[in-house]
PDB file of N, CA and C in Angstrom:
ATOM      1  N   UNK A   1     -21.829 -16.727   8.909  1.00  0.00           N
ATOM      2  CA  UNK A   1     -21.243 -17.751   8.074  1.00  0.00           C
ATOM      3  C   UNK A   1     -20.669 -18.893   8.926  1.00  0.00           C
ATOM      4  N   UNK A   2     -20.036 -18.555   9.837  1.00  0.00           N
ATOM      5  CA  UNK A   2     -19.752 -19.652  10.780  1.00  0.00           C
ATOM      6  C   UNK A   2     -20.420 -20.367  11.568  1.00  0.00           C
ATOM      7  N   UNK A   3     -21.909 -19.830  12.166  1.00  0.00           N
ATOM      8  CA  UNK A   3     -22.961 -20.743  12.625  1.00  0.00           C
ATOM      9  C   UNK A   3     -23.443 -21.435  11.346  1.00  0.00           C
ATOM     10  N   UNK A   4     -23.539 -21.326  10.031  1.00  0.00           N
ATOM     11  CA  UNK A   4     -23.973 -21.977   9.362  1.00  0.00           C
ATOM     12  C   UNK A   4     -22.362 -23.578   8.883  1.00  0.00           C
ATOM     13  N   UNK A   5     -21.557 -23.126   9.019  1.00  0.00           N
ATOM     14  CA  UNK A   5     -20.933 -23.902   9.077  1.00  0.00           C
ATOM     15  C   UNK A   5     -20.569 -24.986   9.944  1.00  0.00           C
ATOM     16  N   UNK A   6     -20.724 -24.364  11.454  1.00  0.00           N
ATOM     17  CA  UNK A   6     -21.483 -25.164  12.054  1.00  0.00           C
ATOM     18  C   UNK A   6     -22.069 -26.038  12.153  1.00  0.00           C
ATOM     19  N   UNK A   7     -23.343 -25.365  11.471  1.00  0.00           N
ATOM     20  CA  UNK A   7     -24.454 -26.162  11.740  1.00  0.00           C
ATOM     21  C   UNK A   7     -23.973 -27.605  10.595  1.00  0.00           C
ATOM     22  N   UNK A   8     -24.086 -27.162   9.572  1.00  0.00           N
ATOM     23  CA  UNK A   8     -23.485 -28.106   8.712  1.00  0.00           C
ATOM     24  C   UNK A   8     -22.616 -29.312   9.339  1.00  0.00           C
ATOM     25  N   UNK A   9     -21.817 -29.025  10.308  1.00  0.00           N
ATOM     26  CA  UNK A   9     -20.930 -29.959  10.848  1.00  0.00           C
ATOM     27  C   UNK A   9     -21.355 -30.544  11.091  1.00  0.00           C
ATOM     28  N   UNK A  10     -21.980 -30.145  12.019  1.00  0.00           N
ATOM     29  CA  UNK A  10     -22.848 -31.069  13.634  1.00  0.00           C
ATOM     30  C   UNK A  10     -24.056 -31.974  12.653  1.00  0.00           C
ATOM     31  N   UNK A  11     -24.315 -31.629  11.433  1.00  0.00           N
ATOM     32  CA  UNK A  11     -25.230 -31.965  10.889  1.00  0.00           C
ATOM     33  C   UNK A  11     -24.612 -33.554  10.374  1.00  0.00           C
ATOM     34  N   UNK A  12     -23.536 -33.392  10.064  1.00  0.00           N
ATOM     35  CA  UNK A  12     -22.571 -34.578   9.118  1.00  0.00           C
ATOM     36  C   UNK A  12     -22.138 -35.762   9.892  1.00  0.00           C
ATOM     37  N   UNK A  13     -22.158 -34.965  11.362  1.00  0.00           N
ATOM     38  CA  UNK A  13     -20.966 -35.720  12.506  1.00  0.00           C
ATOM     39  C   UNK A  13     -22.169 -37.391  12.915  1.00  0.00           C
ATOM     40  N   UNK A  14     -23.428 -37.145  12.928  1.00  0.00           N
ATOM     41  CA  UNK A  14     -23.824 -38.677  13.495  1.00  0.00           C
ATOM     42  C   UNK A  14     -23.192 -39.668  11.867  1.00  0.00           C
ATOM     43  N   UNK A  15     -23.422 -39.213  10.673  1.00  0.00           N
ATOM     44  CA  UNK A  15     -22.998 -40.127   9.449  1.00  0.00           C
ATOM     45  C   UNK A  15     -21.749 -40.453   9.537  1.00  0.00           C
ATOM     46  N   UNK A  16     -20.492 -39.214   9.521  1.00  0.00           N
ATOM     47  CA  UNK A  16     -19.145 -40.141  10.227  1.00  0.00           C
ATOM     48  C   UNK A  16     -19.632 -40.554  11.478  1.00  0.00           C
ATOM     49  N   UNK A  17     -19.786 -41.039  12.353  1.00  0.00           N
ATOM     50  CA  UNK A  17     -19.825 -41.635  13.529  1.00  0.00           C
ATOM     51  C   UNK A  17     -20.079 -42.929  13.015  1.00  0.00           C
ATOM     52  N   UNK A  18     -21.245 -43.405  12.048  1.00  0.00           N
ATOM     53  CA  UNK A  18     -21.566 -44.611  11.930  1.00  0.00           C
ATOM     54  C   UNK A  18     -21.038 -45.367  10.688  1.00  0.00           C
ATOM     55  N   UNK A  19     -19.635 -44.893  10.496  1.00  0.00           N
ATOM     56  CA  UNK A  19     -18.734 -45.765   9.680  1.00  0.00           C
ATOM     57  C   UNK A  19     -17.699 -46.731  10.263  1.00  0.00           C
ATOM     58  N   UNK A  20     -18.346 -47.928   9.558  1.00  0.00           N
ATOM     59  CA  UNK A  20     -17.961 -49.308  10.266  1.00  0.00           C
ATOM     60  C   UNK A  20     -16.614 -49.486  11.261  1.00  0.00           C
ATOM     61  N   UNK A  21     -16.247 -49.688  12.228  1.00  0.00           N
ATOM     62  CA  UNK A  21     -15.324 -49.514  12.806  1.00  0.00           C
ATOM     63  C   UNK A  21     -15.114 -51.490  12.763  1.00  0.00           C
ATOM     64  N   UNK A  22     -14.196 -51.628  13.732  1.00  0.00           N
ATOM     65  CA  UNK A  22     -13.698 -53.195  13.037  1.00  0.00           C
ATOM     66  C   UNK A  22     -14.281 -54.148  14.303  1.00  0.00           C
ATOM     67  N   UNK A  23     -15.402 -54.594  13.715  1.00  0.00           N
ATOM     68  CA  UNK A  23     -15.566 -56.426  14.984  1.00  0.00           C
ATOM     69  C   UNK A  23     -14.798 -57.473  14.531  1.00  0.00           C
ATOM     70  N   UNK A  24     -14.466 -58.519  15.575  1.00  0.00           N
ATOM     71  CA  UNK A  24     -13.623 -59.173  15.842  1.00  0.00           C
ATOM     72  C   UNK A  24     -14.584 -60.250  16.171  1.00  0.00           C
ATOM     73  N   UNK A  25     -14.536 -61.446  15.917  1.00  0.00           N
ATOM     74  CA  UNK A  25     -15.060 -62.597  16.465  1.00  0.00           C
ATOM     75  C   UNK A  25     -13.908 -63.420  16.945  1.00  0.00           C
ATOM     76  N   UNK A  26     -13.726 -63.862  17.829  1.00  0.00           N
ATOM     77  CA  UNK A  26     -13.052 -64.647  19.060  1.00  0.00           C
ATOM     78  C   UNK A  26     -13.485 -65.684  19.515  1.00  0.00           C
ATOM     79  N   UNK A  27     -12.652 -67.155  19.658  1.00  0.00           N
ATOM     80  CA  UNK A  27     -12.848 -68.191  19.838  1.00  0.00           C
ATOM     81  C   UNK A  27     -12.008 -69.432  19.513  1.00  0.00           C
ATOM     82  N   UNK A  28     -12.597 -70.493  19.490  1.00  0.00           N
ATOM     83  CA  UNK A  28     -11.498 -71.633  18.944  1.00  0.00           C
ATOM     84  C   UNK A  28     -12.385 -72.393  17.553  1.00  0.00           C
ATOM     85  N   UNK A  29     -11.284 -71.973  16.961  1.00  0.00           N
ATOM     86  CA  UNK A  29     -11.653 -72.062  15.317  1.00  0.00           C
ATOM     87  C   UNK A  29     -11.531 -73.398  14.501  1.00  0.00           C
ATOM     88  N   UNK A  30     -10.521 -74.041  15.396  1.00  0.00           N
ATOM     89  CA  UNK A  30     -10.009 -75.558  14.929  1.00  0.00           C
ATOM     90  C   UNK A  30     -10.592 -76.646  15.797  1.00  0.00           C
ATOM     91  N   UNK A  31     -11.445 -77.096  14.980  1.00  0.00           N
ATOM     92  CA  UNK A  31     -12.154 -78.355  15.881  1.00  0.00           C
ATOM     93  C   UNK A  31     -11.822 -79.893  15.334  1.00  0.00           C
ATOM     94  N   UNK A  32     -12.348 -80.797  16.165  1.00  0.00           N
ATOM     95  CA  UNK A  32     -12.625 -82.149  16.035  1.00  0.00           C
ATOM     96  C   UNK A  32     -13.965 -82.283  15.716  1.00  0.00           C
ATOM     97  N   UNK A  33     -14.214 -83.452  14.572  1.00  0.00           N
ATOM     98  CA  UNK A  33     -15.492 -84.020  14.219  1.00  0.00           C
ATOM     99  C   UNK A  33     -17.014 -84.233  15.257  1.00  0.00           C
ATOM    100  N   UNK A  34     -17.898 -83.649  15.786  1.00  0.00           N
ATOM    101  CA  UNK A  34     -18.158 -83.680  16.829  1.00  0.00           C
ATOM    102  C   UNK A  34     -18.005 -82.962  17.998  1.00  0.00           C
ATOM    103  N   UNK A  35     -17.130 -81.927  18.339  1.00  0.00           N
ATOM    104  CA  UNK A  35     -16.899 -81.357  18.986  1.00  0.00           C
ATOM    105  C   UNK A  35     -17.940 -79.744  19.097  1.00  0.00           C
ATOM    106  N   UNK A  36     -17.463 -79.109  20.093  1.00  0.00           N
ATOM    107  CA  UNK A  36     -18.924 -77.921  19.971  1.00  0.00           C
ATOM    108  C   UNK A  36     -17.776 -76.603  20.603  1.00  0.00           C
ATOM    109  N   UNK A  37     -17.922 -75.511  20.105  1.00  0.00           N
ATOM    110  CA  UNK A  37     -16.870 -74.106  20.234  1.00  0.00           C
ATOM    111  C   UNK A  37     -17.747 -73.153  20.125  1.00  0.00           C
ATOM    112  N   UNK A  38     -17.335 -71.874  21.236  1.00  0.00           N
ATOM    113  CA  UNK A  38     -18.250 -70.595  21.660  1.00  0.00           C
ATOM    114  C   UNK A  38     -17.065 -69.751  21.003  1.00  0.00           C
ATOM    115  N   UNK A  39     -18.137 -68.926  20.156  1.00  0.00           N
ATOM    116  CA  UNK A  39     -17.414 -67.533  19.600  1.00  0.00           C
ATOM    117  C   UNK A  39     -18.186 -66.437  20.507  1.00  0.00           C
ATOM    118  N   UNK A  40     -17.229 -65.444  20.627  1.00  0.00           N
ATOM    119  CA  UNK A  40     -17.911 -64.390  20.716  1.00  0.00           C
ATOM    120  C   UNK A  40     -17.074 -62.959  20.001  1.00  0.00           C
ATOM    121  N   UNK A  41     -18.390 -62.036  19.695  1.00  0.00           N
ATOM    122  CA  UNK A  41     -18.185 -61.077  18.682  1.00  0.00           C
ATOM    123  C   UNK A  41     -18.179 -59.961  19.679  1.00  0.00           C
ATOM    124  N   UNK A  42     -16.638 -58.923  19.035  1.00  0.00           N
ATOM    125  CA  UNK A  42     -16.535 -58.081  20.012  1.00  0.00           C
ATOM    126  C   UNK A  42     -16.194 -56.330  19.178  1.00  0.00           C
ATOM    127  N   UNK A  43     -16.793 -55.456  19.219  1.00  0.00           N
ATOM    128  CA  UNK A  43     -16.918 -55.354  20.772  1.00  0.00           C
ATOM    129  C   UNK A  43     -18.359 -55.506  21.658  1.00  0.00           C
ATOM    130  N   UNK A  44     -17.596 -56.392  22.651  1.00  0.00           N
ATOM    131  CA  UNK A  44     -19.576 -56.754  23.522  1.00  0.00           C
ATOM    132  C   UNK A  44     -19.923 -55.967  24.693  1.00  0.00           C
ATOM    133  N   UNK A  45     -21.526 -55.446  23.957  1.00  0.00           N
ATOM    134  CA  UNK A  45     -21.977 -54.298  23.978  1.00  0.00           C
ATOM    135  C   UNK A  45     -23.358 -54.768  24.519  1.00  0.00           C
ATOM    136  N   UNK A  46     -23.851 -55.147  25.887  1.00  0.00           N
ATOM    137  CA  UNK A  46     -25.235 -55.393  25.669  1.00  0.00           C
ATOM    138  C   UNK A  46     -26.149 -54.382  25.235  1.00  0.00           C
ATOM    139  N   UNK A  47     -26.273 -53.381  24.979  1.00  0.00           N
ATOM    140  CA  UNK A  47     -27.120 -52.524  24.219  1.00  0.00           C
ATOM    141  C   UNK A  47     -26.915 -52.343  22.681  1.00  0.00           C
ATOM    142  N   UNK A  48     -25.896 -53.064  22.598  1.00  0.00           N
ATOM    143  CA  UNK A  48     -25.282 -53.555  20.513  1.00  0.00           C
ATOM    144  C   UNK A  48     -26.708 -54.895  20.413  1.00  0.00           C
ATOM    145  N   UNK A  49     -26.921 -54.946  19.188  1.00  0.00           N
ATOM    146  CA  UNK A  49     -28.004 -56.082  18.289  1.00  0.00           C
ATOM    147  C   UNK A  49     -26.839 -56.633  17.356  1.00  0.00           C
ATOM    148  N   UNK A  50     -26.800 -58.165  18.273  1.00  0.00           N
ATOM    149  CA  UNK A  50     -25.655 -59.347  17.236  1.00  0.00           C
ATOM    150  C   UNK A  50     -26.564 -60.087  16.325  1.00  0.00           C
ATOM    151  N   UNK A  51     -25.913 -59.959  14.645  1.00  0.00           N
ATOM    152  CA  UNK A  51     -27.032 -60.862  13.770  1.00  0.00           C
ATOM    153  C   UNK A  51     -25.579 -61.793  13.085  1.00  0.00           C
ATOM    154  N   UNK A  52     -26.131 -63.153  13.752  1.00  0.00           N
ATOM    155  CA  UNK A  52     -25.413 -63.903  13.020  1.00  0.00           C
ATOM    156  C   UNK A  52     -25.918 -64.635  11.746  1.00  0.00           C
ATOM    157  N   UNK A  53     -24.259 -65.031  11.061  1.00  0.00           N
ATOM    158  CA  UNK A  53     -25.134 -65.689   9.674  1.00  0.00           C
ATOM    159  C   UNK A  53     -24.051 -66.604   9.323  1.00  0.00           C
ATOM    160  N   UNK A  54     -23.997 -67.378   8.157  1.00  0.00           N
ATOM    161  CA  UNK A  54     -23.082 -68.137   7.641  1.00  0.00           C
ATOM    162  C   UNK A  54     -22.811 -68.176   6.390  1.00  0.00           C
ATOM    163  N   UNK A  55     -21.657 -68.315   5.944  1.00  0.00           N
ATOM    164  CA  UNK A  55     -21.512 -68.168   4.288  1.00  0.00           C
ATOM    165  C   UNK A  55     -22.054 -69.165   3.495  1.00  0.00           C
ATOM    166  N   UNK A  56     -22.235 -70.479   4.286  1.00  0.00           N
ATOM    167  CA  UNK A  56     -23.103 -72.028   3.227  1.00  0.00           C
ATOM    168  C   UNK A  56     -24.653 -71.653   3.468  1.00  0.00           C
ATOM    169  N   UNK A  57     -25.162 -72.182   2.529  1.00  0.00           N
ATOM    170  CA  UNK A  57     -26.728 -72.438   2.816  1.00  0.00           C
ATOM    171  C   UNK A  57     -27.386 -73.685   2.799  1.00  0.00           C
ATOM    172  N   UNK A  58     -26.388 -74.573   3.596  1.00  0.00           N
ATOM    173  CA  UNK A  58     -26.679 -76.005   3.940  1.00  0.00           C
ATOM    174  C   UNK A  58     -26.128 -76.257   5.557  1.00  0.00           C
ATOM    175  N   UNK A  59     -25.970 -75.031   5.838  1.00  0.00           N
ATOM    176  CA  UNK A  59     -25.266 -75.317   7.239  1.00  0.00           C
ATOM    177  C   UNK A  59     -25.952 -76.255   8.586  1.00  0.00           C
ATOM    178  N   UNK A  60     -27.378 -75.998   8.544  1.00  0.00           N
ATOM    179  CA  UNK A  60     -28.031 -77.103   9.003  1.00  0.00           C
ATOM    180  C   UNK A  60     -27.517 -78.434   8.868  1.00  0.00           C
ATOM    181  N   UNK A  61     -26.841 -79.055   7.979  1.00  0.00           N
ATOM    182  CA  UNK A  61     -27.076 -80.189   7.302  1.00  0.00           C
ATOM    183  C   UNK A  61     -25.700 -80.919   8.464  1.00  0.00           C
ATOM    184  N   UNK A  62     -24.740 -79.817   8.274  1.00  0.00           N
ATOM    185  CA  UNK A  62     -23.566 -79.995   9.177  1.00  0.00           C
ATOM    186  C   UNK A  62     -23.257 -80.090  10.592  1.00  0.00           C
ATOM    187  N   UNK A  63     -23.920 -78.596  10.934  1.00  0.00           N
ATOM    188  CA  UNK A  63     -23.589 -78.004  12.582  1.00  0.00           C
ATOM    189  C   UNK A  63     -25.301 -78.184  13.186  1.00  0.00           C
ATOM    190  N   UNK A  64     -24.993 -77.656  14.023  1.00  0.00           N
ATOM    191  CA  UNK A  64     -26.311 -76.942  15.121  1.00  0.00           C
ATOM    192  C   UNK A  64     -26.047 -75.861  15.614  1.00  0.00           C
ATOM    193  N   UNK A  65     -26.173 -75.055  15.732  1.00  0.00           N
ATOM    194  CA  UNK A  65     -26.130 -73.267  16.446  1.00  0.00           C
ATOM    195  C   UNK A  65     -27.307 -73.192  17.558  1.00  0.00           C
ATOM    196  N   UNK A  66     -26.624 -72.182  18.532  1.00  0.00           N
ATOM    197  CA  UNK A  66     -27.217 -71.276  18.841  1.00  0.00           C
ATOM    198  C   UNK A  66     -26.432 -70.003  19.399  1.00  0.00           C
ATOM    199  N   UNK A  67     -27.323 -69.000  19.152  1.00  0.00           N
ATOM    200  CA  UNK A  67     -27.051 -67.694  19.537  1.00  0.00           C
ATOM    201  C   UNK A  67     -27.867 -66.820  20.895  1.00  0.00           C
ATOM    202  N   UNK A  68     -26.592 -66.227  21.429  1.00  0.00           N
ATOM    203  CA  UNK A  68     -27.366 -65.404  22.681  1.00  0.00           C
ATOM    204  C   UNK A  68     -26.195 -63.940  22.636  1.00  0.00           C
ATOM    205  N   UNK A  69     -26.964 -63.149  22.031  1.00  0.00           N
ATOM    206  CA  UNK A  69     -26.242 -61.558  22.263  1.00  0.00           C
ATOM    207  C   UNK A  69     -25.244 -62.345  21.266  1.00  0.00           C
ATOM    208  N   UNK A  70     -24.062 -61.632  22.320  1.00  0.00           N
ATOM    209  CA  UNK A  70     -22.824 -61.657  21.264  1.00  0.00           C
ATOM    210  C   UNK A  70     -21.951 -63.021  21.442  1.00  0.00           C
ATOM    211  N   UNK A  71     -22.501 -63.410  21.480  1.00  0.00           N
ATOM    212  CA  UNK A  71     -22.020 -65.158  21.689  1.00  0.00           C
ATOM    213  C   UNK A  71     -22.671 -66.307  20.511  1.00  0.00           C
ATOM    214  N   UNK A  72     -22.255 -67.296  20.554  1.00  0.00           N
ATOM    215  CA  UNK A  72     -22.780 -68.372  19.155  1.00  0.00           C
ATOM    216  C   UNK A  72     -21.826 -69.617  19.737  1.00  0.00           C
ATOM    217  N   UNK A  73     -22.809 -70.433  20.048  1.00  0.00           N
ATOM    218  CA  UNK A  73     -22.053 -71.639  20.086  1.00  0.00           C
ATOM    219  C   UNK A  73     -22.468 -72.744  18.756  1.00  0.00           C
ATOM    220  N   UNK A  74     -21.507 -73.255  18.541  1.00  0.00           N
ATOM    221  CA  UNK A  74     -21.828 -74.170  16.677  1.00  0.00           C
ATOM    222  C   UNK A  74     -20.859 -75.344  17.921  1.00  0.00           C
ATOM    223  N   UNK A  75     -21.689 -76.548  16.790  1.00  0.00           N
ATOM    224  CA  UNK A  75     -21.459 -77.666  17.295  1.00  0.00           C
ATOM    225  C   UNK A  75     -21.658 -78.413  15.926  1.00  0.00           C
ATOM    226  N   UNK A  76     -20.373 -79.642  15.794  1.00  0.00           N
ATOM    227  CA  UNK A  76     -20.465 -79.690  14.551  1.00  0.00           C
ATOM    228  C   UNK A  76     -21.555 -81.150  14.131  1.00  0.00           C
ATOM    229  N   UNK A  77     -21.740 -81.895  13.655  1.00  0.00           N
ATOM    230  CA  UNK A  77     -22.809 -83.201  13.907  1.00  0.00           C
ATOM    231  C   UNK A  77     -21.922 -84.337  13.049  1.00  0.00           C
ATOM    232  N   UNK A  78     -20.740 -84.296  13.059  1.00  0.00           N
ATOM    233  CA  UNK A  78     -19.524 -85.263  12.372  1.00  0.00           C
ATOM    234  C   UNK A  78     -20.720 -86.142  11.451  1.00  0.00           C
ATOM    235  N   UNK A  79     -21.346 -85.458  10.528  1.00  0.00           N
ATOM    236  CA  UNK A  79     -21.637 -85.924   8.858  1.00  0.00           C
ATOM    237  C   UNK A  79     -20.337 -86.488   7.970  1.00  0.00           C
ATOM    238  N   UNK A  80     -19.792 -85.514   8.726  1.00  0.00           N
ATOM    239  CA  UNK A  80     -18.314 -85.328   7.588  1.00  0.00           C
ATOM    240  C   UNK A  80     -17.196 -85.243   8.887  1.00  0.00           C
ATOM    241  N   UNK A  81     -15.753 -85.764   7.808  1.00  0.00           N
ATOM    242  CA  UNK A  81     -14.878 -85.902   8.546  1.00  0.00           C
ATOM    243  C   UNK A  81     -13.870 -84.411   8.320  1.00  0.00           C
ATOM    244  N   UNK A  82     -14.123 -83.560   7.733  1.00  0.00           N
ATOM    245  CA  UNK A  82     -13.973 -82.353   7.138  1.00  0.00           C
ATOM    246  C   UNK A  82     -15.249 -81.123   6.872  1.00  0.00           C
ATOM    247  N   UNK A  83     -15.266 -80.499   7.197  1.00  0.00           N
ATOM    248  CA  UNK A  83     -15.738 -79.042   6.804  1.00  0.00           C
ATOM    249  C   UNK A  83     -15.494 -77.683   7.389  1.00  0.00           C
ATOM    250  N   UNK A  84     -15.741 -76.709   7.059  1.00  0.00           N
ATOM    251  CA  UNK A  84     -15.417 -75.560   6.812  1.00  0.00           C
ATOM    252  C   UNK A  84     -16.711 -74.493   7.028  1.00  0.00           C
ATOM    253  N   UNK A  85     -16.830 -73.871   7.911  1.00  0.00           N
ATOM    254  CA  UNK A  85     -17.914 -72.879   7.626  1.00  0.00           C
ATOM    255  C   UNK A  85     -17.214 -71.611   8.163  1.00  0.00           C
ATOM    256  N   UNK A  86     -17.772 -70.810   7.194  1.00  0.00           N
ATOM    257  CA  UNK A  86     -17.966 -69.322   7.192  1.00  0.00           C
ATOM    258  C   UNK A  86     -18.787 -68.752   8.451  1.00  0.00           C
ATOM    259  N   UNK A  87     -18.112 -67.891   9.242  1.00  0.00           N
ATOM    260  CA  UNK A  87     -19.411 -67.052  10.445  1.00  0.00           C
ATOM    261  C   UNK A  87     -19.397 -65.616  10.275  1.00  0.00           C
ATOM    262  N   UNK A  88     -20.155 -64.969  10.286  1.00  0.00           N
ATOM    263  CA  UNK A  88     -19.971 -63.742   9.936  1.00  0.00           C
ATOM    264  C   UNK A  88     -21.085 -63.114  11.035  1.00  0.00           C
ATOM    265  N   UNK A  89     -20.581 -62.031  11.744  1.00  0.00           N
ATOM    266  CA  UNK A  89     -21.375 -61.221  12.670  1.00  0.00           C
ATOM    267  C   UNK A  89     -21.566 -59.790  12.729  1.00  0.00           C
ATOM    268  N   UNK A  90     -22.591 -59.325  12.154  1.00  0.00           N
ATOM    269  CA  UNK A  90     -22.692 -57.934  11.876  1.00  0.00           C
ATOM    270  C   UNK A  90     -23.322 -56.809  13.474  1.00  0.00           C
ATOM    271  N   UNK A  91     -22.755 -55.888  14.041  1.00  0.00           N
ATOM    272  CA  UNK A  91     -22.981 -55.583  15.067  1.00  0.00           C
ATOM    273  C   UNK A  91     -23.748 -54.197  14.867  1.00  0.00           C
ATOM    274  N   UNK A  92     -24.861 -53.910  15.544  1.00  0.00           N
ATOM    275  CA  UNK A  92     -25.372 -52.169  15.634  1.00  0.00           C
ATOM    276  C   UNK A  92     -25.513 -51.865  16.527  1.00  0.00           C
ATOM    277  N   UNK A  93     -25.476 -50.619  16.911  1.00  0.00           N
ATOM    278  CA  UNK A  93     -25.477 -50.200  18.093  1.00  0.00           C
ATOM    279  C   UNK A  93     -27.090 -50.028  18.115  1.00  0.00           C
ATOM    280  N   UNK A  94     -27.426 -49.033  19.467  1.00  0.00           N
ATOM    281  CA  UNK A  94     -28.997 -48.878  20.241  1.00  0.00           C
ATOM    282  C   UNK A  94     -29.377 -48.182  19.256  1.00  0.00           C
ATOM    283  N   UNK A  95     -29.026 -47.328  18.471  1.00  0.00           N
ATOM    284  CA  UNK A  95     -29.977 -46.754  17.324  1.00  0.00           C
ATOM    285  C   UNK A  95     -30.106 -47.444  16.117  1.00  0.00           C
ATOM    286  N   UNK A  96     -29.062 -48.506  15.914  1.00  0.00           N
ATOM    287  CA  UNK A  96     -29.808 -49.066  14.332  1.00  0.00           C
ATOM    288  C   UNK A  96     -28.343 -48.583  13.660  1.00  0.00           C
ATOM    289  N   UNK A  97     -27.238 -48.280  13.819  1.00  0.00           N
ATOM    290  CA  UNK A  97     -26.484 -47.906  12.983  1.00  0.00           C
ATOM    291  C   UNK A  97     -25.329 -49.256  12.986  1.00  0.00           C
ATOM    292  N   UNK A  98     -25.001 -49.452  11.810  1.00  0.00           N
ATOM    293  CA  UNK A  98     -24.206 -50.614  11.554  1.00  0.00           C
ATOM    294  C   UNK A  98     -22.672 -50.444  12.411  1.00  0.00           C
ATOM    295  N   UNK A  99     -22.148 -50.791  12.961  1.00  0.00           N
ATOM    296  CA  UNK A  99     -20.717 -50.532  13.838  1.00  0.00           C
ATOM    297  C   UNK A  99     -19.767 -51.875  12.627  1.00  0.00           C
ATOM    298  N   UNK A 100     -20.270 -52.994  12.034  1.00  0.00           N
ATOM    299  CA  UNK A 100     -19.356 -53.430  11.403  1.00  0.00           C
ATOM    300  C   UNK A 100     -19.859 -54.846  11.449  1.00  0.00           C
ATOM    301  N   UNK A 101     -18.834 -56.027  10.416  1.00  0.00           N
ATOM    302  CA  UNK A 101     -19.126 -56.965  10.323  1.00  0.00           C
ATOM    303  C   UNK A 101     -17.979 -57.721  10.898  1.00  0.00           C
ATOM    304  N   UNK A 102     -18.008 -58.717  11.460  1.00  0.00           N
ATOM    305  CA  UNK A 102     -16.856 -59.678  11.642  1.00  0.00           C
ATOM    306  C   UNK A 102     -16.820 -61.025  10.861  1.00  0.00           C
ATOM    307  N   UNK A 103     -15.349 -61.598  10.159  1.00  0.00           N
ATOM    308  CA  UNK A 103     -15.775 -62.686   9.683  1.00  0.00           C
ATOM    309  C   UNK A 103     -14.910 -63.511  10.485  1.00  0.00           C
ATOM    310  N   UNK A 104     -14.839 -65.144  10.648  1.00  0.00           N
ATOM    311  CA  UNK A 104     -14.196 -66.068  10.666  1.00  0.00           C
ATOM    312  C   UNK A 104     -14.424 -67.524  10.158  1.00  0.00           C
ATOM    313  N   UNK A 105     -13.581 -68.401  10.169  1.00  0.00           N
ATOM    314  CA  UNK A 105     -13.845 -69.556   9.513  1.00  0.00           C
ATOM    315  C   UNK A 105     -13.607 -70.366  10.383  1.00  0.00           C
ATOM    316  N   UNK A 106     -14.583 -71.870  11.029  1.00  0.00           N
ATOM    317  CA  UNK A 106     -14.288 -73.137  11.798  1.00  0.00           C
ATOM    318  C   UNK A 106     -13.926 -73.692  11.104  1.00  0.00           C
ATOM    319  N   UNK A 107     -12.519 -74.667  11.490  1.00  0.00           N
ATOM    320  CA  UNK A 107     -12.226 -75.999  10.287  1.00  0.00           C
ATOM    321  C   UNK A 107     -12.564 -77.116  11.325  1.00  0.00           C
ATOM    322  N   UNK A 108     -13.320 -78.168  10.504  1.00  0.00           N
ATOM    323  CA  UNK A 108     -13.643 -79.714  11.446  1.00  0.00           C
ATOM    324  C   UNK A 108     -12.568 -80.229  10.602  1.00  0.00           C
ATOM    325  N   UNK A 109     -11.760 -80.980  11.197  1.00  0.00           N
ATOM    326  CA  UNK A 109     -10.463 -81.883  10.333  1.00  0.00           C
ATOM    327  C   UNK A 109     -10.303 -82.619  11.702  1.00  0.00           C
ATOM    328  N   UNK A 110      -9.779 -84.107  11.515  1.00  0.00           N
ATOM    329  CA  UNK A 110      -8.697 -85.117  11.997  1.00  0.00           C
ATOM    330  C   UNK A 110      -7.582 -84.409  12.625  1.00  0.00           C
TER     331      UNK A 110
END
């Protein structure tokens, strides 16, 4: 009865393992019109897969991105003398299991 309980354990233990633990994105969040800021999402893991995304679906219209691993530099293209975007970075480890999402928000303001 107890090797089967066991087994059961060991069976359960990779599913708790891959409940979201907390990422953090880090950086400078408050910009000037024009200006360009490096986030990075932690914890940085080069064997972790960083997928970045954004909460608008006009973000083109605003910034320019790019991404490398756990890094993202946004740069804003002063369209506007104000905006706001959403970043959100979801991290997995080497097998594919989700470790978590991070959110933060850039403000472009005066």
């Amino acid at each position: 009865m107890k090797a089967v309980l066991i087994s059961v354990l060991l069976a359960i233990l990779p599913i708790v393992g891959q409940v979201n633990s907390e990422v953090s994105i880090r950086g400078k969040i408050d910009i000037r019109p024009g200006e360009t800021t490096h986030l990075g999402a932690y914890p940085d893991n080069p064997s972790y897969t960083y997928v970045w995304d954004f909460e608008q679906n006009n973000v083109e219209a605003n910034f320019s991105y790019s991404t490398s691993g756990s890094s993202i530099t946004i740069t804003h293209l002063n369209k506007t003398q104000f905006s706001l975007l959403g970043v959100y970075c979801t991290v997995y480890d080497e097998s594919g299991y989700n470790i978590g999402t991070g959110y933060t928000e850039i403000v472009v303001q005066f």
